[in-house]
PDB file of N, CA and C in Angstrom:
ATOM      1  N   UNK A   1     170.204  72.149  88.066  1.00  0.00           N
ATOM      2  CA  UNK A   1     170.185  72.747  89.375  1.00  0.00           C
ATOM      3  C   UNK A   1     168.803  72.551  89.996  1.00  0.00           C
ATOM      4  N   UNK A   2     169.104  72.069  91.407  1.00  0.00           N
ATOM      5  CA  UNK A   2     167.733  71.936  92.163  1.00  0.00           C
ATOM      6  C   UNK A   2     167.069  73.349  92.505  1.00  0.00           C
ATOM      7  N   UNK A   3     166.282  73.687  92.399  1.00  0.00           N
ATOM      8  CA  UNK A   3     166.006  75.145  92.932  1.00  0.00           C
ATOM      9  C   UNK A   3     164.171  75.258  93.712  1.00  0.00           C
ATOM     10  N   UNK A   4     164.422  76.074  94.789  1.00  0.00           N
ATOM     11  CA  UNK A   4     162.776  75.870  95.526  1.00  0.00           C
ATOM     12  C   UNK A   4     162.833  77.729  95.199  1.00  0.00           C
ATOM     13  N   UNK A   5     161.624  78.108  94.905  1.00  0.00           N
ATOM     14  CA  UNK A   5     160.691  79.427  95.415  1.00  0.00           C
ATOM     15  C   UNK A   5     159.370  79.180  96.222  1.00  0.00           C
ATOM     16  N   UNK A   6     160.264  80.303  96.883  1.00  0.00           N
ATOM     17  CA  UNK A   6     159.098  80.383  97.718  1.00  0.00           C
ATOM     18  C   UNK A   6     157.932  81.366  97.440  1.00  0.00           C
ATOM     19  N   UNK A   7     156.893  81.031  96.976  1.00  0.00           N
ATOM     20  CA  UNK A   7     156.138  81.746  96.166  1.00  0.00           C
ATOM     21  C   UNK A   7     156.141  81.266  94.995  1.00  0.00           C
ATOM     22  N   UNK A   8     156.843  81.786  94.003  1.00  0.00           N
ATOM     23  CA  UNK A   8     156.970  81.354  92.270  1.00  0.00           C
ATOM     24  C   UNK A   8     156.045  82.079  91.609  1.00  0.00           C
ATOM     25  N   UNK A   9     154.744  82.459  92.254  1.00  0.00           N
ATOM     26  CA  UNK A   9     153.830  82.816  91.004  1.00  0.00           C
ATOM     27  C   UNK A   9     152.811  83.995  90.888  1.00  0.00           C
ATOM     28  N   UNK A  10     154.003  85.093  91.423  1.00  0.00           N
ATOM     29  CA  UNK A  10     153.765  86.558  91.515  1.00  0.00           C
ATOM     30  C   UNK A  10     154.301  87.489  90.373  1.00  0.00           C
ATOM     31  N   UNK A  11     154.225  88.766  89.724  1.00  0.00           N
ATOM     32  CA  UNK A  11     154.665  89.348  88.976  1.00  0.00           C
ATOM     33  C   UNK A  11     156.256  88.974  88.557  1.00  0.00           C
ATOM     34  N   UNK A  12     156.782  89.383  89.212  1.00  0.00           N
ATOM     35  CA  UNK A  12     158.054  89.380  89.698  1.00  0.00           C
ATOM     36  C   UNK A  12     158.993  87.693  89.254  1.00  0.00           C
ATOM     37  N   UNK A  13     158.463  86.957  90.013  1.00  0.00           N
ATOM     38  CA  UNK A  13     158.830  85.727  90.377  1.00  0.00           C
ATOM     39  C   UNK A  13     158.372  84.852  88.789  1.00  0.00           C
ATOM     40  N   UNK A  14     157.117  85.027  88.461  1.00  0.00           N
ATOM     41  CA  UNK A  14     156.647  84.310  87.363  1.00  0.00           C
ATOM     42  C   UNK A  14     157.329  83.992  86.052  1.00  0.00           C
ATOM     43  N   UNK A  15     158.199  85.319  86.157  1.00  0.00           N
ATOM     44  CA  UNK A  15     158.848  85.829  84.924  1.00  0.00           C
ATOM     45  C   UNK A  15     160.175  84.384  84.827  1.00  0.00           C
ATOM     46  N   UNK A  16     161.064  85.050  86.127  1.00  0.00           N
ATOM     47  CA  UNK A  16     161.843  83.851  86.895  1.00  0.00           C
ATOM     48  C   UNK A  16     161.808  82.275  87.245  1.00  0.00           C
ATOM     49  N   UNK A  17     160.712  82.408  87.102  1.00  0.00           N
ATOM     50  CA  UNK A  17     160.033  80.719  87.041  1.00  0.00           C
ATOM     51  C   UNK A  17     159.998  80.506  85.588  1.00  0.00           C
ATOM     52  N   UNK A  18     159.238  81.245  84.334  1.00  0.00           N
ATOM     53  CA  UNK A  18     159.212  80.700  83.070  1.00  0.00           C
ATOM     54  C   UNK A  18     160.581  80.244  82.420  1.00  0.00           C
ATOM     55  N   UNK A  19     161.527  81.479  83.345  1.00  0.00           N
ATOM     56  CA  UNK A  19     162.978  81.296  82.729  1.00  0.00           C
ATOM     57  C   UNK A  19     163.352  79.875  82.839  1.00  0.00           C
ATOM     58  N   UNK A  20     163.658  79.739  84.142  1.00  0.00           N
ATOM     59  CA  UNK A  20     164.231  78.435  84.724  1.00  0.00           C
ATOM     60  C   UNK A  20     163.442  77.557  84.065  1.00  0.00           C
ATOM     61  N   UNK A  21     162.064  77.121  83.839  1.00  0.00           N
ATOM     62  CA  UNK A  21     161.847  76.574  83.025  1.00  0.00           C
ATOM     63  C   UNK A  21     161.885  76.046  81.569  1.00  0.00           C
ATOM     64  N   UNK A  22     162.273  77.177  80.833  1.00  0.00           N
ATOM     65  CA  UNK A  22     162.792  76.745  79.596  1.00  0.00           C
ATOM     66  C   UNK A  22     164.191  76.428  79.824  1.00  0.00           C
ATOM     67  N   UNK A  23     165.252  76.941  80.602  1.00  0.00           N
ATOM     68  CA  UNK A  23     166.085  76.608  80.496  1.00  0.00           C
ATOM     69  C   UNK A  23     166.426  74.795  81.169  1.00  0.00           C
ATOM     70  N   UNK A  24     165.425  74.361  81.500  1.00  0.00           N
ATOM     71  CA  UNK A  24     165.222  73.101  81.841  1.00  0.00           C
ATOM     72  C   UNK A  24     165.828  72.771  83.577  1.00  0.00           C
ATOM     73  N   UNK A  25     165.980  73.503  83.920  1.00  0.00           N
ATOM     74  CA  UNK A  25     165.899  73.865  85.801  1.00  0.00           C
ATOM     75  C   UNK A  25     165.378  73.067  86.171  1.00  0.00           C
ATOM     76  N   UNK A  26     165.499  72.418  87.526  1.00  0.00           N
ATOM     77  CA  UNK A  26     164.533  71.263  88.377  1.00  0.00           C
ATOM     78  C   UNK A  26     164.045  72.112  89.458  1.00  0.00           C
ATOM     79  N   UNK A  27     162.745  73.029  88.829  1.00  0.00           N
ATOM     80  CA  UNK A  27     162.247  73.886  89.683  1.00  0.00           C
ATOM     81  C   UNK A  27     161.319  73.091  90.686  1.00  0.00           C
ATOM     82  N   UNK A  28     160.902  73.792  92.029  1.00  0.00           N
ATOM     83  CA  UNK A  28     160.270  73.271  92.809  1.00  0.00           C
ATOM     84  C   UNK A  28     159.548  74.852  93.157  1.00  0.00           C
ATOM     85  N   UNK A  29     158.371  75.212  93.197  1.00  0.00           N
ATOM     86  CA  UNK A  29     157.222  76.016  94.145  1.00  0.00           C
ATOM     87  C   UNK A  29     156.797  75.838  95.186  1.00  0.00           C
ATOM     88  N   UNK A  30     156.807  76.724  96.221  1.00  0.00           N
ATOM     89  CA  UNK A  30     156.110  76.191  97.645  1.00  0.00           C
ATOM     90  C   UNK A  30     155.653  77.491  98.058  1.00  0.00           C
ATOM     91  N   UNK A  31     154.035  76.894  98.011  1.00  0.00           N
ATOM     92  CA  UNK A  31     153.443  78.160  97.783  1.00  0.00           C
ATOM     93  C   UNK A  31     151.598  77.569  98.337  1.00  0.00           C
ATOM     94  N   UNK A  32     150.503  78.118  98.918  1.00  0.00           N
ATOM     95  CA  UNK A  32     149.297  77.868  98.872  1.00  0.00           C
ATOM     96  C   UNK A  32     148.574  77.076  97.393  1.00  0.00           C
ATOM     97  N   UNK A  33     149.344  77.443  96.296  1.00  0.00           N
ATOM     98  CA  UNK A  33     148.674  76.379  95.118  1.00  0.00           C
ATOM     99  C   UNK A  33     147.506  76.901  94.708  1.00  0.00           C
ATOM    100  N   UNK A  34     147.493  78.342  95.102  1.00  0.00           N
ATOM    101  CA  UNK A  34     146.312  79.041  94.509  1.00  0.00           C
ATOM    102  C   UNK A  34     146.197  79.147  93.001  1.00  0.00           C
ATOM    103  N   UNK A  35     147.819  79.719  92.478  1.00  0.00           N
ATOM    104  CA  UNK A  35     147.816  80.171  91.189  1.00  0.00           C
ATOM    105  C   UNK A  35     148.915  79.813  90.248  1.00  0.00           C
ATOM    106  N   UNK A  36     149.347  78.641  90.613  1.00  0.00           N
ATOM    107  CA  UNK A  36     149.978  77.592  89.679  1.00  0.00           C
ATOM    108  C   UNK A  36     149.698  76.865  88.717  1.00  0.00           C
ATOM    109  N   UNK A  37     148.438  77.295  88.115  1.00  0.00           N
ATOM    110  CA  UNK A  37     148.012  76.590  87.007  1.00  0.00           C
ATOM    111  C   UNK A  37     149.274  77.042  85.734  1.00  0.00           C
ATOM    112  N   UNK A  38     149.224  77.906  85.449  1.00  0.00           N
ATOM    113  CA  UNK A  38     150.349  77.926  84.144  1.00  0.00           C
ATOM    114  C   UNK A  38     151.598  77.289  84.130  1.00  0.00           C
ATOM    115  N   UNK A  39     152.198  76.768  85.529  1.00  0.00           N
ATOM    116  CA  UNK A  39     152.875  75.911  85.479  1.00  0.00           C
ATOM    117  C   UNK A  39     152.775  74.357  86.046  1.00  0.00           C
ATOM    118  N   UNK A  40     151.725  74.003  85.163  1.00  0.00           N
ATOM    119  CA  UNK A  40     151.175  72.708  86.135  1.00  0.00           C
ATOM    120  C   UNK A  40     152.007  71.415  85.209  1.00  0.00           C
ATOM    121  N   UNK A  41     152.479  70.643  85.938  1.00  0.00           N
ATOM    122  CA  UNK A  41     152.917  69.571  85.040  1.00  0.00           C
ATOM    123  C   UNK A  41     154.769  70.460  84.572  1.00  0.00           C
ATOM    124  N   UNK A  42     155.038  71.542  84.723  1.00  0.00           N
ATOM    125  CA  UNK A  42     156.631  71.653  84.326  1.00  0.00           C
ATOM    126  C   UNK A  42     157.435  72.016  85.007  1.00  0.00           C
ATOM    127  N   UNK A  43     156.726  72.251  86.833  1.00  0.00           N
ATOM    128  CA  UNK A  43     157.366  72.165  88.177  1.00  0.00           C
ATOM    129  C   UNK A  43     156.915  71.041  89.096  1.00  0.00           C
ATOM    130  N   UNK A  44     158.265  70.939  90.015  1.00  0.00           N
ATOM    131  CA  UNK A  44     157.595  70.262  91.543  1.00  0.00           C
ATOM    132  C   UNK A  44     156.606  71.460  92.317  1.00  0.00           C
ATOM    133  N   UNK A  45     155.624  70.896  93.016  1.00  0.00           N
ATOM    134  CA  UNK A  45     154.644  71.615  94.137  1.00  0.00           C
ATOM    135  C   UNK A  45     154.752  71.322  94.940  1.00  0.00           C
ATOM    136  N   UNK A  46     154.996  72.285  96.053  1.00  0.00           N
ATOM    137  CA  UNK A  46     155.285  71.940  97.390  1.00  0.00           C
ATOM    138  C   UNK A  46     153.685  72.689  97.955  1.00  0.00           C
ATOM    139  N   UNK A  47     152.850  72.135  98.439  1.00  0.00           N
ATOM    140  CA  UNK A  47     151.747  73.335  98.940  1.00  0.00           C
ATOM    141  C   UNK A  47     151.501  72.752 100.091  1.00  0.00           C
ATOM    142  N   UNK A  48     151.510  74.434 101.075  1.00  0.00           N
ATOM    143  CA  UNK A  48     151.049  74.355 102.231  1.00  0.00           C
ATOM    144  C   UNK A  48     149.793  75.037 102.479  1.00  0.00           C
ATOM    145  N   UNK A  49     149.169  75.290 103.249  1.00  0.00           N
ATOM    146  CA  UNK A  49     148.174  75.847 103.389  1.00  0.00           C
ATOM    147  C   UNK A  49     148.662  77.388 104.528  1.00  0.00           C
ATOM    148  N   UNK A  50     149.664  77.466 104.936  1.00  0.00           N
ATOM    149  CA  UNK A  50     150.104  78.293 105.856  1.00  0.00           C
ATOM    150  C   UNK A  50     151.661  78.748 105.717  1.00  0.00           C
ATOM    151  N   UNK A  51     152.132  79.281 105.542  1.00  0.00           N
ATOM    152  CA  UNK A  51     153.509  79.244 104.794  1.00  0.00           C
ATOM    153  C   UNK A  51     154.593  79.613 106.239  1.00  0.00           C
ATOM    154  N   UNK A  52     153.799  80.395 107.010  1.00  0.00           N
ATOM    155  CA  UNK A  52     153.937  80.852 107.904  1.00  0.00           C
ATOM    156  C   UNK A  52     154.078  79.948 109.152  1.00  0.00           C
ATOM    157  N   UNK A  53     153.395  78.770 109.227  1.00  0.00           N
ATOM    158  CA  UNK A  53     153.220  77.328 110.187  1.00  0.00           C
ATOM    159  C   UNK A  53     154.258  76.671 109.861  1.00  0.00           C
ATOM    160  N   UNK A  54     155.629  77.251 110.951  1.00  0.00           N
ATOM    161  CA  UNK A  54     157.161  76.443 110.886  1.00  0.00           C
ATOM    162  C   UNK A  54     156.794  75.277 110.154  1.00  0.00           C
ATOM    163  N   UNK A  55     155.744  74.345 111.409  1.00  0.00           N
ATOM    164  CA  UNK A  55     155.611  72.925 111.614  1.00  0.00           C
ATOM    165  C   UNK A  55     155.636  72.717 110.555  1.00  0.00           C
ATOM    166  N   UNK A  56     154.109  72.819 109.394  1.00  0.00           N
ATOM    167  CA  UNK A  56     153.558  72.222 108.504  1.00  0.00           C
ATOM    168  C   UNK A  56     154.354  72.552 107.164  1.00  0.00           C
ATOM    169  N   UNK A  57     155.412  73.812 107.109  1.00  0.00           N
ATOM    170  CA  UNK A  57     156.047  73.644 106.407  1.00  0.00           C
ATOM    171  C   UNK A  57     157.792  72.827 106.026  1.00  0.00           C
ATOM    172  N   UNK A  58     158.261  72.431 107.703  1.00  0.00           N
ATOM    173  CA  UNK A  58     159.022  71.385 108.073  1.00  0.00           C
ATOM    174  C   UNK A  58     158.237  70.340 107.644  1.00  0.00           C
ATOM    175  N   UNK A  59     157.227  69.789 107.176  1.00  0.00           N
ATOM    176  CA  UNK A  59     156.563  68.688 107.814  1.00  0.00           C
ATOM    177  C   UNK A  59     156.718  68.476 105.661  1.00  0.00           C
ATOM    178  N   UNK A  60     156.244  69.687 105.059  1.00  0.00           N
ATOM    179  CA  UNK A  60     156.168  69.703 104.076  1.00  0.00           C
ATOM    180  C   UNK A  60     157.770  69.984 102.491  1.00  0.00           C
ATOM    181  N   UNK A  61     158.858  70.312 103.387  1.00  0.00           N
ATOM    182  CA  UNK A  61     159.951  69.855 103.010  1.00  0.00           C
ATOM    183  C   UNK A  61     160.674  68.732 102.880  1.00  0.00           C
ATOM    184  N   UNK A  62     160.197  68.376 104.382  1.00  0.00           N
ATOM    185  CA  UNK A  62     160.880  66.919 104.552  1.00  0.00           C
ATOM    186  C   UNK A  62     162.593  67.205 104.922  1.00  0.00           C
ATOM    187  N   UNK A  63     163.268  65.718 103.800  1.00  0.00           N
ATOM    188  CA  UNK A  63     164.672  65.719 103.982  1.00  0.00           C
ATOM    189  C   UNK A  63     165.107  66.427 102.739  1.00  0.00           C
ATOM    190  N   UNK A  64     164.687  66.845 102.103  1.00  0.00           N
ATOM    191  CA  UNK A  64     164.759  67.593 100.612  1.00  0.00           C
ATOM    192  C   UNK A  64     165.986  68.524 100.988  1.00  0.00           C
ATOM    193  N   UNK A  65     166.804  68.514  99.788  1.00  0.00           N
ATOM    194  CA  UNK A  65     167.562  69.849 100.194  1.00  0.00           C
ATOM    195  C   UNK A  65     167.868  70.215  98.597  1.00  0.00           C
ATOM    196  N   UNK A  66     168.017  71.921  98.723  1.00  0.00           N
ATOM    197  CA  UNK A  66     168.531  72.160  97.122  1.00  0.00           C
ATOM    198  C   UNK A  66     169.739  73.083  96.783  1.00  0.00           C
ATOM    199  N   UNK A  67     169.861  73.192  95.995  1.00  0.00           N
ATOM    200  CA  UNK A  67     171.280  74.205  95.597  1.00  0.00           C
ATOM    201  C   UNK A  67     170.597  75.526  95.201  1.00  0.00           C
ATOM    202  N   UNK A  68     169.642  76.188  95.420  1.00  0.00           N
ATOM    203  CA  UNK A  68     169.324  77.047  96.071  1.00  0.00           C
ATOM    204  C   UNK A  68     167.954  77.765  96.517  1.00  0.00           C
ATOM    205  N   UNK A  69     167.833  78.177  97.323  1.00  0.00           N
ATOM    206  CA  UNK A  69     166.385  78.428  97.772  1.00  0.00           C
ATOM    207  C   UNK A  69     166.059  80.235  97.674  1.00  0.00           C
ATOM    208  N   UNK A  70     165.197  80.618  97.341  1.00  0.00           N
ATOM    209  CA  UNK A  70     164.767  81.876  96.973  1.00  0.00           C
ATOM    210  C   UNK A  70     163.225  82.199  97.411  1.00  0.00           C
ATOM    211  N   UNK A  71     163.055  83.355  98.355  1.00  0.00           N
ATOM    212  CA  UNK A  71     161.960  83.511  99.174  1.00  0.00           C
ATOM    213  C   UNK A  71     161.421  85.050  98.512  1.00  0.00           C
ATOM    214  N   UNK A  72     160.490  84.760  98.607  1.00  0.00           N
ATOM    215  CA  UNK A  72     160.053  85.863  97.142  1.00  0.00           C
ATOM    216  C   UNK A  72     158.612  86.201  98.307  1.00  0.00           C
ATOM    217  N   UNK A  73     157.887  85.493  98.984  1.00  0.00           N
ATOM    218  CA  UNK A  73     156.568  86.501  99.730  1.00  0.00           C
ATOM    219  C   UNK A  73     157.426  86.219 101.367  1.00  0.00           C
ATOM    220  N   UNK A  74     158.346  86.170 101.285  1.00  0.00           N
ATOM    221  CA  UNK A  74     158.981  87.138 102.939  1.00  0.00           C
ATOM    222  C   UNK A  74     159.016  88.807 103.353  1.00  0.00           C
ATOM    223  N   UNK A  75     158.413  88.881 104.483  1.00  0.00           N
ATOM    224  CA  UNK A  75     158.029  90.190 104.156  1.00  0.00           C
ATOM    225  C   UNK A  75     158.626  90.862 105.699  1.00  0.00           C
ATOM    226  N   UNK A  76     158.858  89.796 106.789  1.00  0.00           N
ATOM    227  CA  UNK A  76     159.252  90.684 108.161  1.00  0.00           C
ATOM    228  C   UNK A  76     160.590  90.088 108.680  1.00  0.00           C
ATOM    229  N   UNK A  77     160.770  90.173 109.464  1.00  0.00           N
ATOM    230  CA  UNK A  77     162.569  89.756 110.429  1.00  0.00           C
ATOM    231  C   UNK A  77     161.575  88.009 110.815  1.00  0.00           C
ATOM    232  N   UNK A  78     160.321  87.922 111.185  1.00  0.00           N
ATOM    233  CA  UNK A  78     160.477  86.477 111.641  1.00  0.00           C
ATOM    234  C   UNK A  78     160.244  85.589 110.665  1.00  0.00           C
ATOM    235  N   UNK A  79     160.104  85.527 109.230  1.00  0.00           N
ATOM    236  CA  UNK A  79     159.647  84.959 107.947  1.00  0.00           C
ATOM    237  C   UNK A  79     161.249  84.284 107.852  1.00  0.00           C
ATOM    238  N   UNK A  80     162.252  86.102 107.651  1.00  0.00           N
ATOM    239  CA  UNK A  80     163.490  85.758 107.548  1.00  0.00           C
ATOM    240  C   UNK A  80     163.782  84.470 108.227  1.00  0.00           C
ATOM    241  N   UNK A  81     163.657  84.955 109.593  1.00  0.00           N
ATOM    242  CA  UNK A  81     164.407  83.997 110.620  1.00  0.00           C
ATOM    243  C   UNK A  81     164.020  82.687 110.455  1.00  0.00           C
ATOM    244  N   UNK A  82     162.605  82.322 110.300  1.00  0.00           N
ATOM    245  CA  UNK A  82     161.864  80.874 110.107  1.00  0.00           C
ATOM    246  C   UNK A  82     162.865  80.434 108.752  1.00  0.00           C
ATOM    247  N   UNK A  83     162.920  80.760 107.634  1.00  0.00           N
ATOM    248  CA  UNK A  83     163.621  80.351 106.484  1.00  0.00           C
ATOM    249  C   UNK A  83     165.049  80.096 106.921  1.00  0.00           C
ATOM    250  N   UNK A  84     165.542  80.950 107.921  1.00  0.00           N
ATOM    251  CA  UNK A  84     167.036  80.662 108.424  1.00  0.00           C
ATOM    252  C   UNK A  84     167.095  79.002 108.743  1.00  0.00           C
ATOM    253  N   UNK A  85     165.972  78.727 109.921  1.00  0.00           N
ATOM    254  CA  UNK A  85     166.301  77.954 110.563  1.00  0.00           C
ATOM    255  C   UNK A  85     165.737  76.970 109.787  1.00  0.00           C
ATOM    256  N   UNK A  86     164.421  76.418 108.669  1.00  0.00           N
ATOM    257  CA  UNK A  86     164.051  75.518 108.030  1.00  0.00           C
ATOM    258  C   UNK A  86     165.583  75.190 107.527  1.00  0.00           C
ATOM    259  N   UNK A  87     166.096  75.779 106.585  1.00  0.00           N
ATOM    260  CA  UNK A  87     166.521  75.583 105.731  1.00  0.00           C
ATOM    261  C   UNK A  87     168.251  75.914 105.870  1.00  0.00           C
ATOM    262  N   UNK A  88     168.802  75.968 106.683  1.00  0.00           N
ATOM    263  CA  UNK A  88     169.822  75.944 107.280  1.00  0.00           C
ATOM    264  C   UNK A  88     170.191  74.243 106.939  1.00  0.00           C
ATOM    265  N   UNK A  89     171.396  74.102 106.210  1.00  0.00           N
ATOM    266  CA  UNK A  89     172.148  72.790 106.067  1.00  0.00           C
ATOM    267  C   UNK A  89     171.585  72.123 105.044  1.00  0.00           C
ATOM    268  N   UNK A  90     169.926  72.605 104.245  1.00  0.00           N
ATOM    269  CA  UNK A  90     169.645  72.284 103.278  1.00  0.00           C
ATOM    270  C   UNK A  90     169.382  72.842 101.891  1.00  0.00           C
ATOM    271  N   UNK A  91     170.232  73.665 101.629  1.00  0.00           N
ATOM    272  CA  UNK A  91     170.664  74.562 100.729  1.00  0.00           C
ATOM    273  C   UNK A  91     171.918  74.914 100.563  1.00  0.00           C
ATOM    274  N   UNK A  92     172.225  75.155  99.487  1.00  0.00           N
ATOM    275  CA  UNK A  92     173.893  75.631  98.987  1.00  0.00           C
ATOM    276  C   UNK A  92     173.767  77.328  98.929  1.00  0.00           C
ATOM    277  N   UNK A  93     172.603  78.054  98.590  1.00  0.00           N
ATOM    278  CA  UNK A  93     172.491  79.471  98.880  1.00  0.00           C
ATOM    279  C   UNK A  93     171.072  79.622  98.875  1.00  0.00           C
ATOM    280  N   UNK A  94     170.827  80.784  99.851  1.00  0.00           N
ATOM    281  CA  UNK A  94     169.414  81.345 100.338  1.00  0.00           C
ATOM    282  C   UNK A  94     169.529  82.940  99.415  1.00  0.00           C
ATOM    283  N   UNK A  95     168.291  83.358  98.867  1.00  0.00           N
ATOM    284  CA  UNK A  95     168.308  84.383  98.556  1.00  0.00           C
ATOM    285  C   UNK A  95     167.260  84.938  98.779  1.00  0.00           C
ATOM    286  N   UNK A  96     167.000  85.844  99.164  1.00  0.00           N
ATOM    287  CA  UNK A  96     165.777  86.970  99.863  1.00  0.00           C
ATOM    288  C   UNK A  96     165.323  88.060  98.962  1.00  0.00           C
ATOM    289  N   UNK A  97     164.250  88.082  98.382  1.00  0.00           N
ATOM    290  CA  UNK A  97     163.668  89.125  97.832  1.00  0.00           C
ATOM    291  C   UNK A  97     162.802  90.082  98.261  1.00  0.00           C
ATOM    292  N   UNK A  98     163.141  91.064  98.560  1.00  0.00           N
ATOM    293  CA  UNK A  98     162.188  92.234  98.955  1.00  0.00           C
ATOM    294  C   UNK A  98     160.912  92.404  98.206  1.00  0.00           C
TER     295      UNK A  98
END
Protein backbone atom coordinates (compact mmCIF):
# COMPACT_ATOMS: atom_id res chain seq x y z
CA UNK A 1 0.00 0.00 0.00
CA UNK A 2 1.06 3.49 -1.08
CA UNK A 3 0.55 5.65 1.92
CA UNK A 4 1.56 9.69 2.48
CA UNK A 5 1.54 11.40 6.24
CA UNK A 6 1.32 14.33 6.62
CA UNK A 7 3.63 14.98 9.32
CA UNK A 8 4.87 11.30 10.29
CA UNK A 9 7.14 12.30 13.01
CA UNK A 10 5.22 13.41 16.06
CA UNK A 11 4.32 11.35 19.22
CA UNK A 12 1.38 10.03 17.93
CA UNK A 13 2.20 9.49 14.26
CA UNK A 14 5.86 8.04 14.90
CA UNK A 15 4.51 5.10 16.53
CA UNK A 16 2.28 4.65 13.12
CA UNK A 17 5.08 5.24 10.90
CA UNK A 18 7.44 2.49 12.72
CA UNK A 19 4.41 0.20 12.23
CA UNK A 20 3.93 0.60 8.58
CA UNK A 21 7.37 0.25 8.37
CA UNK A 22 8.05 -3.03 9.61
CA UNK A 23 5.19 -4.18 8.13
CA UNK A 24 6.92 -3.22 4.82
CA UNK A 25 4.32 -0.27 3.69
CA UNK A 26 5.48 2.12 0.82
CA UNK A 27 5.44 4.92 3.26
CA UNK A 28 5.89 8.45 2.08
CA UNK A 29 6.36 11.73 4.84
CA UNK A 30 5.62 15.21 3.93
CA UNK A 31 6.69 17.17 6.38
CA UNK A 32 9.54 20.33 6.95
CA UNK A 33 12.35 17.39 7.35
CA UNK A 34 13.18 18.70 10.61
CA UNK A 35 12.93 15.37 12.46
CA UNK A 36 13.13 12.48 10.18
CA UNK A 37 16.28 11.25 10.98
CA UNK A 38 15.09 7.86 12.57
CA UNK A 39 13.52 7.16 9.53
CA UNK A 40 16.04 8.08 7.01
CA UNK A 41 16.65 5.67 4.21
CA UNK A 42 13.13 3.36 5.17
CA UNK A 43 10.65 6.15 3.85
CA UNK A 44 9.91 8.40 0.79
CA UNK A 45 10.42 12.40 1.82
CA UNK A 46 8.36 14.72 0.60
CA UNK A 47 9.75 18.21 2.26
CA UNK A 48 8.38 21.44 2.04
CA UNK A 49 9.39 24.26 3.73
CA UNK A 50 5.69 25.59 4.28
CA UNK A 51 3.08 22.99 4.50
CA UNK A 52 0.65 25.54 4.51
CA UNK A 53 1.86 27.16 0.77
CA UNK A 54 -1.05 25.35 -1.47
CA UNK A 55 1.47 26.19 -4.33
CA UNK A 56 4.73 24.71 -3.08
CA UNK A 57 3.06 21.87 -1.76
CA UNK A 58 1.11 21.14 -5.28
CA UNK A 59 4.38 21.84 -6.77
CA UNK A 60 5.83 19.22 -4.28
CA UNK A 61 3.31 16.26 -4.86
CA UNK A 62 3.31 16.47 -8.30
CA UNK A 63 1.20 13.66 -10.26
CA UNK A 64 1.72 11.22 -7.31
CA UNK A 65 -1.32 9.70 -6.04
CA UNK A 66 -1.81 7.08 -3.11
CA UNK A 67 -4.23 4.66 -1.56
CA UNK A 68 -4.26 6.65 1.30
CA UNK A 69 -3.39 9.92 2.71
CA UNK A 70 -3.42 10.80 6.50
CA UNK A 71 -2.98 14.44 7.88
CA UNK A 72 -1.74 14.29 11.30
CA UNK A 73 -0.48 18.45 11.88
CA UNK A 74 -4.03 19.80 10.41
CA UNK A 75 -5.25 21.85 12.86
CA UNK A 76 -8.16 24.49 11.31
CA UNK A 77 -11.26 24.28 8.60
CA UNK A 78 -8.64 25.86 5.91
CA UNK A 79 -5.69 23.08 6.32
CA UNK A 80 -8.84 20.74 6.01
CA UNK A 81 -10.06 22.39 2.98
CA UNK A 82 -6.41 22.86 1.25
CA UNK A 83 -5.95 18.85 1.72
CA UNK A 84 -9.56 18.55 0.18
CA UNK A 85 -8.65 20.21 -2.80
CA UNK A 86 -4.68 19.00 -3.21
CA UNK A 87 -5.61 15.77 -2.98
CA UNK A 88 -8.99 15.22 -4.29
CA UNK A 89 -8.77 12.38 -7.23
CA UNK A 90 -5.40 11.45 -5.80
CA UNK A 91 -6.15 9.22 -3.12
CA UNK A 92 -8.38 6.18 -2.47
CA UNK A 93 -9.05 7.56 1.32
CA UNK A 94 -8.20 10.80 3.29
CA UNK A 95 -8.00 10.52 6.96
CA UNK A 96 -7.84 13.46 9.44
CA UNK A 97 -6.35 13.39 12.76
CA UNK A 98 -7.15 15.67 15.45
Amino acid sequence: MKVLFIGGTGTISSAISRSLIEKGEDLYLLNRGNRNGEFAGKVKEIIVKDVNDEEELKAAIGDQTFDVVCDFIGFTKNQLERDYRIFKGKTKQFMYTL
